[in-house]
N, C-alpha and C. Protein backbone atom coordinates (compact mmCIF):
# COMPACT_ATOMS: atom_id res chain seq x y z
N UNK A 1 -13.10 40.39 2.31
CA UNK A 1 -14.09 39.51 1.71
C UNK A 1 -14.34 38.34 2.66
N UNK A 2 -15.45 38.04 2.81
CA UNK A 2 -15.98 37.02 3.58
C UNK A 2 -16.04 35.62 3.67
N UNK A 3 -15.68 34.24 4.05
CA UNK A 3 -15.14 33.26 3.72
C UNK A 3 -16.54 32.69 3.07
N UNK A 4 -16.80 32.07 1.72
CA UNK A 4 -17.34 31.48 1.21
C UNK A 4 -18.54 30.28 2.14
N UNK A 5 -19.51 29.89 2.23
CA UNK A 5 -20.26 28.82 2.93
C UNK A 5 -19.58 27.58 2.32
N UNK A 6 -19.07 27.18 0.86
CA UNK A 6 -18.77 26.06 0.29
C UNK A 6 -16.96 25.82 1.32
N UNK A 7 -16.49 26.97 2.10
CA UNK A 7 -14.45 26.77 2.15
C UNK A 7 -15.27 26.07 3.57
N UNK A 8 -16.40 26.69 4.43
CA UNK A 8 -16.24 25.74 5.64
C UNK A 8 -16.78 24.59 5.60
N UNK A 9 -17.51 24.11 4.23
CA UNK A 9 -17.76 22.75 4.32
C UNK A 9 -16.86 22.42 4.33
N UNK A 10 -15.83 22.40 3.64
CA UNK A 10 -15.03 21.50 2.99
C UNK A 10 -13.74 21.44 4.11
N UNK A 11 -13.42 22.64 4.41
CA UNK A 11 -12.74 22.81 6.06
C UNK A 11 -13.29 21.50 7.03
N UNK A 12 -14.28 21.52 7.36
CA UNK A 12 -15.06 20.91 8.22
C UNK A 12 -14.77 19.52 7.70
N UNK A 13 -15.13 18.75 6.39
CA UNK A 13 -15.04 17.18 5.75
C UNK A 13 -13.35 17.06 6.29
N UNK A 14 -12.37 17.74 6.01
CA UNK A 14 -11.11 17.57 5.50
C UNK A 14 -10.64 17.40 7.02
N UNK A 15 -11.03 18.46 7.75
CA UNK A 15 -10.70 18.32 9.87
C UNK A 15 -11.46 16.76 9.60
N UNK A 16 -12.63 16.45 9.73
CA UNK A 16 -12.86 14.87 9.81
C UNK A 16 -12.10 14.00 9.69
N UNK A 17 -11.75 14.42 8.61
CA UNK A 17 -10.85 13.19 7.29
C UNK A 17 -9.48 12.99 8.15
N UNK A 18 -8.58 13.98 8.52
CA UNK A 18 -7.43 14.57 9.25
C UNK A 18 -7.58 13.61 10.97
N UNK A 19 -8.99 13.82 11.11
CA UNK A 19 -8.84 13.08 12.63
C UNK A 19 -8.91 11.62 12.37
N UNK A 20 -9.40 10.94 11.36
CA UNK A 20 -9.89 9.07 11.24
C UNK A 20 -8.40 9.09 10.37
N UNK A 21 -7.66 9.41 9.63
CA UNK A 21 -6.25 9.44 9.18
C UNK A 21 -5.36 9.89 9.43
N UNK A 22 -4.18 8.86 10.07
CA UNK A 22 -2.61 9.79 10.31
C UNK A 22 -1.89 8.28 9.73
N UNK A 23 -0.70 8.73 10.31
CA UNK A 23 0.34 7.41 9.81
C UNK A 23 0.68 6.61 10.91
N UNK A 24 -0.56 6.34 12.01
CA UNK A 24 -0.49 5.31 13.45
C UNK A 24 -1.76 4.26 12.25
N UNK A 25 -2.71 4.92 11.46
CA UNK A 25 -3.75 3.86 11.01
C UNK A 25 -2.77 2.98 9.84
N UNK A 26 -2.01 3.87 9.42
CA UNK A 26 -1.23 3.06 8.10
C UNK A 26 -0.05 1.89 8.81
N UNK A 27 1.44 2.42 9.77
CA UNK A 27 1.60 1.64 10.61
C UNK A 27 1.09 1.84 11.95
N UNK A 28 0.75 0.48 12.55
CA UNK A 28 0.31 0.40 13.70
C UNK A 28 1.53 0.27 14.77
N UNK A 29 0.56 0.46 15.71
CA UNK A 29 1.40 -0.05 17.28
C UNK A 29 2.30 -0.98 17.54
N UNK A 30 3.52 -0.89 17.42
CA UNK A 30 4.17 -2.37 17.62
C UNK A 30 3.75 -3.31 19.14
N UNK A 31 3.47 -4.71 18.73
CA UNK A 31 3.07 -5.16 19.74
C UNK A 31 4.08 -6.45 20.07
N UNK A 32 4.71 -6.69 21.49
CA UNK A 32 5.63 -7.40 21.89
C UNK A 32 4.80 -8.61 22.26
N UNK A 33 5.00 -10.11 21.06
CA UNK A 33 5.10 -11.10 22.24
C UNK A 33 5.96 -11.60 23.06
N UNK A 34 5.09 -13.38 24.16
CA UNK A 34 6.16 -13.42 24.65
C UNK A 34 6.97 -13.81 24.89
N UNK A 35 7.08 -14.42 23.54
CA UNK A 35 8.36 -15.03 22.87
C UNK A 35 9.75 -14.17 22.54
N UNK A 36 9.45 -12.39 22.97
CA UNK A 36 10.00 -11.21 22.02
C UNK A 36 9.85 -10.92 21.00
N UNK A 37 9.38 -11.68 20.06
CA UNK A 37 9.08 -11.15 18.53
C UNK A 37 7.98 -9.78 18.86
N UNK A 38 8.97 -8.64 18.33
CA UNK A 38 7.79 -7.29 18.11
C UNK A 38 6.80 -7.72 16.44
N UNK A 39 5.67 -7.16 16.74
CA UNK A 39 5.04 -7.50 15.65
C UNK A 39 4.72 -6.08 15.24
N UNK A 40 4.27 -5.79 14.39
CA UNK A 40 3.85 -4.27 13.85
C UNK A 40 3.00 -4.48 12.42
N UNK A 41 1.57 -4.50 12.53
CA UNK A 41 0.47 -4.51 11.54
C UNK A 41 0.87 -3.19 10.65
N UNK A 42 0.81 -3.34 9.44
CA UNK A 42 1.03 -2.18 8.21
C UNK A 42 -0.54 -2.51 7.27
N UNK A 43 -1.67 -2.08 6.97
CA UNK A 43 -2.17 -1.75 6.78
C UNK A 43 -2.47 -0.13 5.84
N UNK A 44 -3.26 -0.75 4.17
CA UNK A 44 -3.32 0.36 3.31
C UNK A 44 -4.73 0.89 3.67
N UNK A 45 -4.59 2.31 3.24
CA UNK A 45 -5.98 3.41 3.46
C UNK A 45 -6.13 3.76 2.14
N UNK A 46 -6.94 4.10 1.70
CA UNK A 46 -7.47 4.55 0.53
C UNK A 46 -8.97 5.86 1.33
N UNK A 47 -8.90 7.01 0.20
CA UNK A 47 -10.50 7.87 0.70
C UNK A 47 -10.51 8.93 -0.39
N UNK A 48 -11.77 9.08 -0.47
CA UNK A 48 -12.25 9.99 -1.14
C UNK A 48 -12.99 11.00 -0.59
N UNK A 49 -12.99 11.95 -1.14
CA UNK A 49 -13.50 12.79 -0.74
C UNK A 49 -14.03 14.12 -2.19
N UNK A 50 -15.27 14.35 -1.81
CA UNK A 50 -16.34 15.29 -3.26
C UNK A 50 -17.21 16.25 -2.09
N UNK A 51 -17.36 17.44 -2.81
CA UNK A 51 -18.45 18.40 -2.24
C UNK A 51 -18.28 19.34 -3.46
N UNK A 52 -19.66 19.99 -3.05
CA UNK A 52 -20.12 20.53 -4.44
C UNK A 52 -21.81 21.73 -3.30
N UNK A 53 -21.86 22.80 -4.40
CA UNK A 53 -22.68 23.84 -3.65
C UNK A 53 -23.20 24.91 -5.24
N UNK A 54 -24.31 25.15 -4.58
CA UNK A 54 -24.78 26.55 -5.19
C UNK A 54 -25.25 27.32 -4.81
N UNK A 55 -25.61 28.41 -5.50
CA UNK A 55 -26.44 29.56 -4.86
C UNK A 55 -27.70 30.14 -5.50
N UNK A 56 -28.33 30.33 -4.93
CA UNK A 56 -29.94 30.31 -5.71
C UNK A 56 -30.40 31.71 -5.15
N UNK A 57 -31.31 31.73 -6.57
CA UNK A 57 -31.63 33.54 -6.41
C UNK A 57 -32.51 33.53 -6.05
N UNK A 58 -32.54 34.80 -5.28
CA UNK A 58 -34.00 35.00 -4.98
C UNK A 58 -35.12 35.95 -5.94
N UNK A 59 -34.75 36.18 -7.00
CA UNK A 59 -35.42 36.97 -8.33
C UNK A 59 -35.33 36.31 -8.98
N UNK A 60 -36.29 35.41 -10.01
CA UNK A 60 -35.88 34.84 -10.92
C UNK A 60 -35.58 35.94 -12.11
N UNK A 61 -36.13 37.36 -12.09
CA UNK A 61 -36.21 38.08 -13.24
C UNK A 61 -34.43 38.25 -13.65
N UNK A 62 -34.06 38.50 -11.81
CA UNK A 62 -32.56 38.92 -12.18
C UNK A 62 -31.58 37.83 -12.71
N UNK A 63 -30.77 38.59 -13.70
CA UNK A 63 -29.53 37.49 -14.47
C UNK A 63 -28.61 37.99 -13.82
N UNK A 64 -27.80 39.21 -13.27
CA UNK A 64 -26.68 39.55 -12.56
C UNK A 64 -26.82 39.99 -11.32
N UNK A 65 -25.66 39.43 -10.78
CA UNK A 65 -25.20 39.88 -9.61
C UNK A 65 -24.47 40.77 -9.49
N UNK A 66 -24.87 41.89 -8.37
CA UNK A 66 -23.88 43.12 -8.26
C UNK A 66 -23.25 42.89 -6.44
N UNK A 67 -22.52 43.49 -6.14
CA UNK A 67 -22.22 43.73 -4.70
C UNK A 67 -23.16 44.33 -4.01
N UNK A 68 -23.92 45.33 -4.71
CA UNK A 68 -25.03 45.72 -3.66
C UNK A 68 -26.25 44.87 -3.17
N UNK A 69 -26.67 43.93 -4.05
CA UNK A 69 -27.19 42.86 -3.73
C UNK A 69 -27.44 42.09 -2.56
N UNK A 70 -28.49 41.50 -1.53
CA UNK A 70 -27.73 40.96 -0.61
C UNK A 70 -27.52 39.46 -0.71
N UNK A 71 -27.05 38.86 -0.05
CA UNK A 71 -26.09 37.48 -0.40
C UNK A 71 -27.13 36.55 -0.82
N UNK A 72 -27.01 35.73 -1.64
CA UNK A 72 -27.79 34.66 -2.16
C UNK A 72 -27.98 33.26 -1.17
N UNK A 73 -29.24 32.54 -1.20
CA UNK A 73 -28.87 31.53 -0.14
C UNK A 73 -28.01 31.10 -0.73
N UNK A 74 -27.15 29.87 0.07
CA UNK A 74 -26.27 28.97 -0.36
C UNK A 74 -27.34 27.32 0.12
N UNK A 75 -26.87 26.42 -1.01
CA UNK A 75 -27.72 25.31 -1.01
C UNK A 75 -25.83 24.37 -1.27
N UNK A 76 -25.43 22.90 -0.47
CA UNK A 76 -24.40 22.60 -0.37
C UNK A 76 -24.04 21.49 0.10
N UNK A 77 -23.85 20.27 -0.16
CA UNK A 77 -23.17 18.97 0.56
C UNK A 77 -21.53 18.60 0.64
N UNK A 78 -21.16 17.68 1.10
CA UNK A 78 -20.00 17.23 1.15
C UNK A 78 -19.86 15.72 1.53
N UNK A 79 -18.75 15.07 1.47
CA UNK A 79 -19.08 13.55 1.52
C UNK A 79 -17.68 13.06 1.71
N UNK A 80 -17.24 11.91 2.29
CA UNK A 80 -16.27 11.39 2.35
C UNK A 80 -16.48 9.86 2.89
N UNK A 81 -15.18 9.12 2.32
CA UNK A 81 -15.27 7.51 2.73
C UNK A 81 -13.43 6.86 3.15
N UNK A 82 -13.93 6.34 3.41
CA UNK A 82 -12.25 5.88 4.13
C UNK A 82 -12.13 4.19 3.92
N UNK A 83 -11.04 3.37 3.76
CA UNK A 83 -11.16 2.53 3.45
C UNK A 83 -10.19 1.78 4.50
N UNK A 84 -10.05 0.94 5.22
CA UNK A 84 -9.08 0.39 5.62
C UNK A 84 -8.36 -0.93 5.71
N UNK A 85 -7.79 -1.12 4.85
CA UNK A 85 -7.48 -3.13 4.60
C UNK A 85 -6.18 -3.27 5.29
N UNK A 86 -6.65 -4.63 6.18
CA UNK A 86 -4.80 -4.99 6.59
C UNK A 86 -3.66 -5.44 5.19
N UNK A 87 -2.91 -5.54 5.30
CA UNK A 87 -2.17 -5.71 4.26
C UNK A 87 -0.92 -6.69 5.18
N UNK A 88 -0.58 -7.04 5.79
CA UNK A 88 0.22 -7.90 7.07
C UNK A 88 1.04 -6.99 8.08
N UNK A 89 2.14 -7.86 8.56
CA UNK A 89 2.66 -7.49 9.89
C UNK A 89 4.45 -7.83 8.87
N UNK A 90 5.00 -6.40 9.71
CA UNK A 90 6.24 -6.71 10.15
C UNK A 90 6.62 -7.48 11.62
N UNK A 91 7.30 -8.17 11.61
CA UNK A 91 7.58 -9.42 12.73
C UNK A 91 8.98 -8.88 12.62
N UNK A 92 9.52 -8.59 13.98
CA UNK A 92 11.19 -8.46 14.20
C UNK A 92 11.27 -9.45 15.12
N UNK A 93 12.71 -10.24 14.97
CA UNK A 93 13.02 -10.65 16.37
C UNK A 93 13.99 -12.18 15.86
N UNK A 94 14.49 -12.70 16.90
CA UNK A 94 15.85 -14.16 16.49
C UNK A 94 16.47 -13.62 15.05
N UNK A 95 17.13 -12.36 15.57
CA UNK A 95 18.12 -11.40 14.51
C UNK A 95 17.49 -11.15 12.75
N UNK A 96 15.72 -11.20 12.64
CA UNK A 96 15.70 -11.00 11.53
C UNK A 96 14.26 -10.57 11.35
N UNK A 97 14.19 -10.16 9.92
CA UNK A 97 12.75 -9.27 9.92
C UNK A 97 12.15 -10.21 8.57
N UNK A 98 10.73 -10.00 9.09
CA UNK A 98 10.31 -11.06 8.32
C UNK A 98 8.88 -9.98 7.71
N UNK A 99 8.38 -9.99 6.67
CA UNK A 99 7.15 -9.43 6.18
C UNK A 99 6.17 -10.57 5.55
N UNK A 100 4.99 -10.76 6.74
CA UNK A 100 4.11 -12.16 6.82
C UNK A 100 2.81 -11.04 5.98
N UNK A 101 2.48 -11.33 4.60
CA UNK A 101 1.09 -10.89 4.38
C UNK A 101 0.02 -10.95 4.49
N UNK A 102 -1.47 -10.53 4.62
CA UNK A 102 -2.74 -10.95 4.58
C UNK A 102 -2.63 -11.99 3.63
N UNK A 103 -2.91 -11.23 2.48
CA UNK A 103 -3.19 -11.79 1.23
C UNK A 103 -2.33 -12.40 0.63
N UNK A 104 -1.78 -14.02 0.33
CA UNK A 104 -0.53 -14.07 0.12
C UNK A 104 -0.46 -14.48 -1.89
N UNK A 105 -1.70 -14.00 -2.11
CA UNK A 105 -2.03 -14.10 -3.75
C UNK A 105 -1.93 -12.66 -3.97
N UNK A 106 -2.09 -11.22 -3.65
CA UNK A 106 -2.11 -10.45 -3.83
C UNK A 106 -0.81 -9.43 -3.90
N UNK A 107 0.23 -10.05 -3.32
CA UNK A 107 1.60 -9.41 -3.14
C UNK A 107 2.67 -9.37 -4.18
N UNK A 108 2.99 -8.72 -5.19
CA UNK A 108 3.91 -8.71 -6.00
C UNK A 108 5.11 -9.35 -5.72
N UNK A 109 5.46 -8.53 -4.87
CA UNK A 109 7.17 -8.22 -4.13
C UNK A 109 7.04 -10.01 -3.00
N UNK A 110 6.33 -10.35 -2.66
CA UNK A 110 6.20 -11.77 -1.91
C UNK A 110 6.53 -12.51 -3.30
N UNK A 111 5.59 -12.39 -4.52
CA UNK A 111 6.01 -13.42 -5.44
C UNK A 111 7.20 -13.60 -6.37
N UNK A 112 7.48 -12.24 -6.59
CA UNK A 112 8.79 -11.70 -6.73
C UNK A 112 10.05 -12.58 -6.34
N UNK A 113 10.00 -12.30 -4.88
CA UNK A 113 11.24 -13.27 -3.58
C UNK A 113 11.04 -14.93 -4.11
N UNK A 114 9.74 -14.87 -3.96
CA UNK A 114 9.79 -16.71 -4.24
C UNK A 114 9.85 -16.75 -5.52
N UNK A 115 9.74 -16.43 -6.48
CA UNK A 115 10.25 -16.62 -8.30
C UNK A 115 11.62 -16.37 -8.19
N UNK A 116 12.35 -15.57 -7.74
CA UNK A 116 13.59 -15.05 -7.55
C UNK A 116 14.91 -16.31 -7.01
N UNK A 117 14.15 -16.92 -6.03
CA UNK A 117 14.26 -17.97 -4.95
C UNK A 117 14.69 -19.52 -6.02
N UNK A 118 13.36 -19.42 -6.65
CA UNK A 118 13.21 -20.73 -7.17
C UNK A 118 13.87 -20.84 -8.66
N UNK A 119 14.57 -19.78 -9.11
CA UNK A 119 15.44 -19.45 -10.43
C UNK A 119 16.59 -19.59 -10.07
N UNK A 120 17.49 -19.17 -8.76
CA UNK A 120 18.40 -19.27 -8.29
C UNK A 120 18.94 -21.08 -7.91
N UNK A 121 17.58 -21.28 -7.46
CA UNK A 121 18.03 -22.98 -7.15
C UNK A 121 18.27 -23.59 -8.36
N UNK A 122 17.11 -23.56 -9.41
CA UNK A 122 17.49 -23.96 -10.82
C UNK A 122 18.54 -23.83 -11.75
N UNK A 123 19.60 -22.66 -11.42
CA UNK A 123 20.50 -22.17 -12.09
C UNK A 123 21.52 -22.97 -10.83
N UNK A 124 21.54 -23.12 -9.75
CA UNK A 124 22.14 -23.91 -8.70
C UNK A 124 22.18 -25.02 -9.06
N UNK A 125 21.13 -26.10 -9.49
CA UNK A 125 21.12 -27.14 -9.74
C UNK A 125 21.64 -27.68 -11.05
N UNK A 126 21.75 -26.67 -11.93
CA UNK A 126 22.36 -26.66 -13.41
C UNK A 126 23.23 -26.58 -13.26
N UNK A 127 24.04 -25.86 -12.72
CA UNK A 127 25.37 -25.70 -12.54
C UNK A 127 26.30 -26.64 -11.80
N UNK A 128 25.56 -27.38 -10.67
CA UNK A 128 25.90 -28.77 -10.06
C UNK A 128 25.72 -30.04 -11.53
N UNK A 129 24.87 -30.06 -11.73
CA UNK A 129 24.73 -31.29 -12.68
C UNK A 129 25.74 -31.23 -13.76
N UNK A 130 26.14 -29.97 -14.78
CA UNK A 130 27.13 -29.80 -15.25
C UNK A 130 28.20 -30.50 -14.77
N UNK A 131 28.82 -29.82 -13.91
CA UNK A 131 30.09 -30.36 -13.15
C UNK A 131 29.66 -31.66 -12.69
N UNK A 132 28.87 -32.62 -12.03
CA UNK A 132 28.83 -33.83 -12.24
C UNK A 132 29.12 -34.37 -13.79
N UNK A 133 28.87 -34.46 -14.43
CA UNK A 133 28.61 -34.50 -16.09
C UNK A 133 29.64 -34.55 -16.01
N UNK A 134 31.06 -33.06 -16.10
CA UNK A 134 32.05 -33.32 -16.66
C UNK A 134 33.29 -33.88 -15.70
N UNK A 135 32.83 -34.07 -14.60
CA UNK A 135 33.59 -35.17 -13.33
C UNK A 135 33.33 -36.71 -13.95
N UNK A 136 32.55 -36.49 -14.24
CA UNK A 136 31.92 -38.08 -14.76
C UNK A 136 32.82 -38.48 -16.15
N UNK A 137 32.83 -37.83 -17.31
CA UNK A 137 33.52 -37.20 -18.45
C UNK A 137 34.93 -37.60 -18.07
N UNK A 138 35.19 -36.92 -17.24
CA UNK A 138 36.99 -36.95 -17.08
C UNK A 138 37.48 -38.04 -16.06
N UNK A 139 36.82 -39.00 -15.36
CA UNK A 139 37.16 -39.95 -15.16
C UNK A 139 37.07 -41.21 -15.71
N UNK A 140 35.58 -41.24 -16.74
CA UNK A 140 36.00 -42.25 -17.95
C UNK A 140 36.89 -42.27 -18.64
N UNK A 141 37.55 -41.27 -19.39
CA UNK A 141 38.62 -40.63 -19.81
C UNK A 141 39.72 -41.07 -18.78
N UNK A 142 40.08 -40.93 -17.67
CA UNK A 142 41.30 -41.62 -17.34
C UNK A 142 41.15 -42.61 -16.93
N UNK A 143 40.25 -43.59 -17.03
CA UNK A 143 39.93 -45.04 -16.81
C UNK A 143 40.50 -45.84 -18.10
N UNK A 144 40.30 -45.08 -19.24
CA UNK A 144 40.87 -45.53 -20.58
C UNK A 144 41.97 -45.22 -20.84
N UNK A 145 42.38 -43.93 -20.30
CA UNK A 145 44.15 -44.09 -20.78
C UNK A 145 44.61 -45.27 -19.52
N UNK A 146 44.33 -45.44 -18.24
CA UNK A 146 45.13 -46.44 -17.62
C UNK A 146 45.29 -47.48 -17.83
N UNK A 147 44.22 -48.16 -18.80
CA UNK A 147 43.90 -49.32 -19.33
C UNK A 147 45.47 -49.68 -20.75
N UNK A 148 45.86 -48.99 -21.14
CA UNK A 148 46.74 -48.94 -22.40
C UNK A 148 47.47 -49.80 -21.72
């Protein structure tokens, strides 16, 4: 059986699609400054891709198709879009890795670290003031028994 006109469109969109997408567009090239910090852009892709075809008779009288028949034209498009947004850089280098974003309103996991960050100090600072409190507490307390 003979390969369909609609399998090499879509063959054909998908080889396209295959050459403008690999995982060098998602991470990029690491690039050395020259300070040493390697930098490395990470960047999201998003694409779509639709095709769609028919075949049109050449009898309007006829309702079926047999094999003896000969092949019907084929009438057929295909379509695709690609999207590419930076999203930031991994930065390596002075023993640590750092993830700097585009968007620094758009990042979960960025707001995440700094909510995470700023609960820890608060529970830090509670926990200091306490113990001031009861340092404070227990030396009034032996200020008054020395007094007897």
């Amino acid at each position: 059986m003979s390969e369909h006109p609609i399998e090499g469109l879509m063959k054909t969109t998908m080889n396209s699609l295959k050459e403008m997408v690999d995982v060098n567009t998602i991470i990029g090239d690491p690039v050395q400054s020259a300070d040493g910090l390697v930098i490395i852009p990470v960047s999201r892709i998003c694409f779509g891709f639709a095709s769609g075809g028919t075949e049109f008779s050449r009898n309007k009288n006829s309702k079926e198709h047999t094999e003896s028949e000969e092949k019907f034209p084929f009438g057929g498009g295909s379509g695709a879009g690609v999207s590419v947004q930076p999203v930031g850089f991994i930065v390596v280098g002075n023993n640590q890795i750092k993830l700097l974003t585009v968007d620094e309103g758009n990042t979960a996991l960025s707001s995440l670290f700094d909510f995470m960050g700023k609960v820890a100090d608060n529970i830090q600072g509670a926990v200091n003031k306490d113990k001031n409190k009861n340092k404070s507490c227990s030396n009034s307390k032996d200020k008054d028994n020395n007094t007897d």
